[in-house]
C-alpha atoms as a PDB file:
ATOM      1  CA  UNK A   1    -137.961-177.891 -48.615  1.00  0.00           C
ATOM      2  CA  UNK A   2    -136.947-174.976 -46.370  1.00  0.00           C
ATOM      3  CA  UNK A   3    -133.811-175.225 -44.697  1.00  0.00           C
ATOM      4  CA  UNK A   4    -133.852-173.143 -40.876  1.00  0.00           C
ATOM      5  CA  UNK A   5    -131.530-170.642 -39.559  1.00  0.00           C
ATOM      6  CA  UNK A   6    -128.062-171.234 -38.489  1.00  0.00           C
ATOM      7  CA  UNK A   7    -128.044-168.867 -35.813  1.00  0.00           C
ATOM      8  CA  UNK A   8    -124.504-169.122 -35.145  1.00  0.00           C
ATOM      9  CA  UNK A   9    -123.690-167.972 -39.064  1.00  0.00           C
ATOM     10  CA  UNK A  10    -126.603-165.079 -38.734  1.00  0.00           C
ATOM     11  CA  UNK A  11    -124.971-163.977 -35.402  1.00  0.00           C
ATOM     12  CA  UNK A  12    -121.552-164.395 -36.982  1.00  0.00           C
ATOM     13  CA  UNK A  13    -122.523-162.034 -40.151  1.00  0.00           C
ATOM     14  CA  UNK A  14    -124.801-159.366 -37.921  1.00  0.00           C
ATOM     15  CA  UNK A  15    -120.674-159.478 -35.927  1.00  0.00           C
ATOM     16  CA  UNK A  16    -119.090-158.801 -39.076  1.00  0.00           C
ATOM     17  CA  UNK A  17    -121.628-156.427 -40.725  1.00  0.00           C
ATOM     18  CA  UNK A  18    -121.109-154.226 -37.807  1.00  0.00           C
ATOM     19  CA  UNK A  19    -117.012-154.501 -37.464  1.00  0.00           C
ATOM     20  CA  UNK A  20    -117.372-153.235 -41.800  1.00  0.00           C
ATOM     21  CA  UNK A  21    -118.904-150.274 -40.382  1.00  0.00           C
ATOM     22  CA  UNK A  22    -116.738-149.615 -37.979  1.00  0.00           C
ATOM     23  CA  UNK A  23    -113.639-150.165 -40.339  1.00  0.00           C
ATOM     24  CA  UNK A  24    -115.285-147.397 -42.588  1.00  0.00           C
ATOM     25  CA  UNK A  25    -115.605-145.016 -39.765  1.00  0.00           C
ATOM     26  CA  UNK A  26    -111.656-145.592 -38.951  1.00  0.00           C
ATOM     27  CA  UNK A  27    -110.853-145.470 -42.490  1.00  0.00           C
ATOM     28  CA  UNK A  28    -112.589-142.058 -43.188  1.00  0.00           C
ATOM     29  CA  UNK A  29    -110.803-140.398 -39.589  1.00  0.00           C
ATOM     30  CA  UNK A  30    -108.093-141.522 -41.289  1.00  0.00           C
ATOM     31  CA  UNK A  31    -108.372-139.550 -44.806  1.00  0.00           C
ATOM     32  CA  UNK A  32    -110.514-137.037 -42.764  1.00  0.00           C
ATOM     33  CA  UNK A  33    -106.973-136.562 -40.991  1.00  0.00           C
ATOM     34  CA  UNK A  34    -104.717-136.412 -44.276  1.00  0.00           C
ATOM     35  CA  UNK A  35    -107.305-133.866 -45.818  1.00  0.00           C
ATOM     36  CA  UNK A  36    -107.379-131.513 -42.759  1.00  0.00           C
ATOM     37  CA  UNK A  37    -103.622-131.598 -42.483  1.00  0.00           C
ATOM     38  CA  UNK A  38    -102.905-130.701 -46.167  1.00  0.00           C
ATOM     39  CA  UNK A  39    -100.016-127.683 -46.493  1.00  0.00           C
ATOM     40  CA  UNK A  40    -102.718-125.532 -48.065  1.00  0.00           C
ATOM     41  CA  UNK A  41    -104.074-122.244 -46.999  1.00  0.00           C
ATOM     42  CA  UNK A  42    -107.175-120.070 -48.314  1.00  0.00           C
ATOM     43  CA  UNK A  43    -110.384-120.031 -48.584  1.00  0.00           C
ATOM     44  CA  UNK A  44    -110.370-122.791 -51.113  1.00  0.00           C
ATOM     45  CA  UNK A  45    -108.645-125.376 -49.140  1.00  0.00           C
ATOM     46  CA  UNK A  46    -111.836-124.321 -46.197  1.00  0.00           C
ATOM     47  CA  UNK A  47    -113.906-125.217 -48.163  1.00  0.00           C
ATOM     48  CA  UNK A  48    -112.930-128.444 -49.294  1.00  0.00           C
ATOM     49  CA  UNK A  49    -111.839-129.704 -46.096  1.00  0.00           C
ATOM     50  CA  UNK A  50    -115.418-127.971 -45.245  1.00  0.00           C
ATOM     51  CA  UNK A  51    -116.809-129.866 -47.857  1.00  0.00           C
ATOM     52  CA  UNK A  52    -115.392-132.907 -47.532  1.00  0.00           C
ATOM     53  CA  UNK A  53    -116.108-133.273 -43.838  1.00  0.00           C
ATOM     54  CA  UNK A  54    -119.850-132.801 -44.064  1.00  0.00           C
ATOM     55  CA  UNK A  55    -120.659-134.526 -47.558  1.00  0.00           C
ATOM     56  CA  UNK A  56    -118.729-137.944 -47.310  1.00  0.00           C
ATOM     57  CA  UNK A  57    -118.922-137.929 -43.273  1.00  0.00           C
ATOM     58  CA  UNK A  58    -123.100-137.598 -44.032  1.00  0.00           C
ATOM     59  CA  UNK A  59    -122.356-140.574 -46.224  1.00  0.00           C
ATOM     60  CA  UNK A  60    -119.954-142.688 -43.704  1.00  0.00           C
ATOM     61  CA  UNK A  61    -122.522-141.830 -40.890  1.00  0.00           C
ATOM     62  CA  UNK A  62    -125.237-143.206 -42.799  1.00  0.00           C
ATOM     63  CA  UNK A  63    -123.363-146.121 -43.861  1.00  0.00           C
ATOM     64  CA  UNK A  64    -122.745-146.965 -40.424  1.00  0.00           C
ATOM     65  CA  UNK A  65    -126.045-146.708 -39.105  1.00  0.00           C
ATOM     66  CA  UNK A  66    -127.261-148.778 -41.861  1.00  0.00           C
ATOM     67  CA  UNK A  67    -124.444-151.478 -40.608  1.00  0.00           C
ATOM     68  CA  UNK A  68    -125.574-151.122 -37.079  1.00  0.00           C
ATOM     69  CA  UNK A  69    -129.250-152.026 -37.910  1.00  0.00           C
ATOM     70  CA  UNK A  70    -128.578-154.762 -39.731  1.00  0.00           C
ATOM     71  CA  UNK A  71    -126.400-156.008 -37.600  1.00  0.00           C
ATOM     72  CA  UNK A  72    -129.373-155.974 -34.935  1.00  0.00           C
ATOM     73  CA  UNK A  73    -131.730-157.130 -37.122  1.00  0.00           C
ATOM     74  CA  UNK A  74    -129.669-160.355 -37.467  1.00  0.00           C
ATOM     75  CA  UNK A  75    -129.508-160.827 -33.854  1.00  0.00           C
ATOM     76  CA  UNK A  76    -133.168-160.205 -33.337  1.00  0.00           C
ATOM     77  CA  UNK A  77    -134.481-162.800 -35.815  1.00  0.00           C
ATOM     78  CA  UNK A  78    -131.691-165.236 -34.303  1.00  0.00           C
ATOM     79  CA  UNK A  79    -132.931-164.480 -30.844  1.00  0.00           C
ATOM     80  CA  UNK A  80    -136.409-164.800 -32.611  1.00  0.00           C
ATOM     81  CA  UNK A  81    -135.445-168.041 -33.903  1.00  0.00           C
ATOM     82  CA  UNK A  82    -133.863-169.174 -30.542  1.00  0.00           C
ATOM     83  CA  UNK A  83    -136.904-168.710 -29.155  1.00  0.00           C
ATOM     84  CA  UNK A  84    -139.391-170.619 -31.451  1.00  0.00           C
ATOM     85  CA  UNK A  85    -136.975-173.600 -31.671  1.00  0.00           C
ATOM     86  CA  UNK A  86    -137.040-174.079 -27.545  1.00  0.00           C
END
């Protein structure tokens, strides 16, 4: 037997899947922060913070969007649902 959506829960986890992805982006402005203030000077400590900026914010941006779509895929199929069950 198949058991139907619980829209509430699916609109409840498409809430929370987005708020994760928004805690990563706060979390990474954070360390972002710490890494660009580091006492260092040189060409080496460019770099890194150079570095650092573009590979793991790629990766934090792309975790994000990922979070965002799922998030509105949840909502669509419990919109979907909404609709078949009226």
């Amino acid at each position: 037997m198949k058991k139907g959506m619980t829209r509430e829960s699916v609109e409840q986890m498409a809430t929370e899947i987005e708020q994760a992805g928004e805690d990563i982006r706060q979390v990474f402005q954070k360390v972002s922060d710490r890494v660009s203030g580091l006492d260092w000077t040189g060409a080496d400590r460019d770099r890194y913070v150079s570095e650092f900026a573009d590979s793991v914010g790629t990766m934090v941006d792309q975790v994000v969007q990922n979070c965002t779509s799922f998030a509105e895929r949840g909502r669509a199929d419990s919109a979907e649902q909404a609709a078949v069950s009226s």
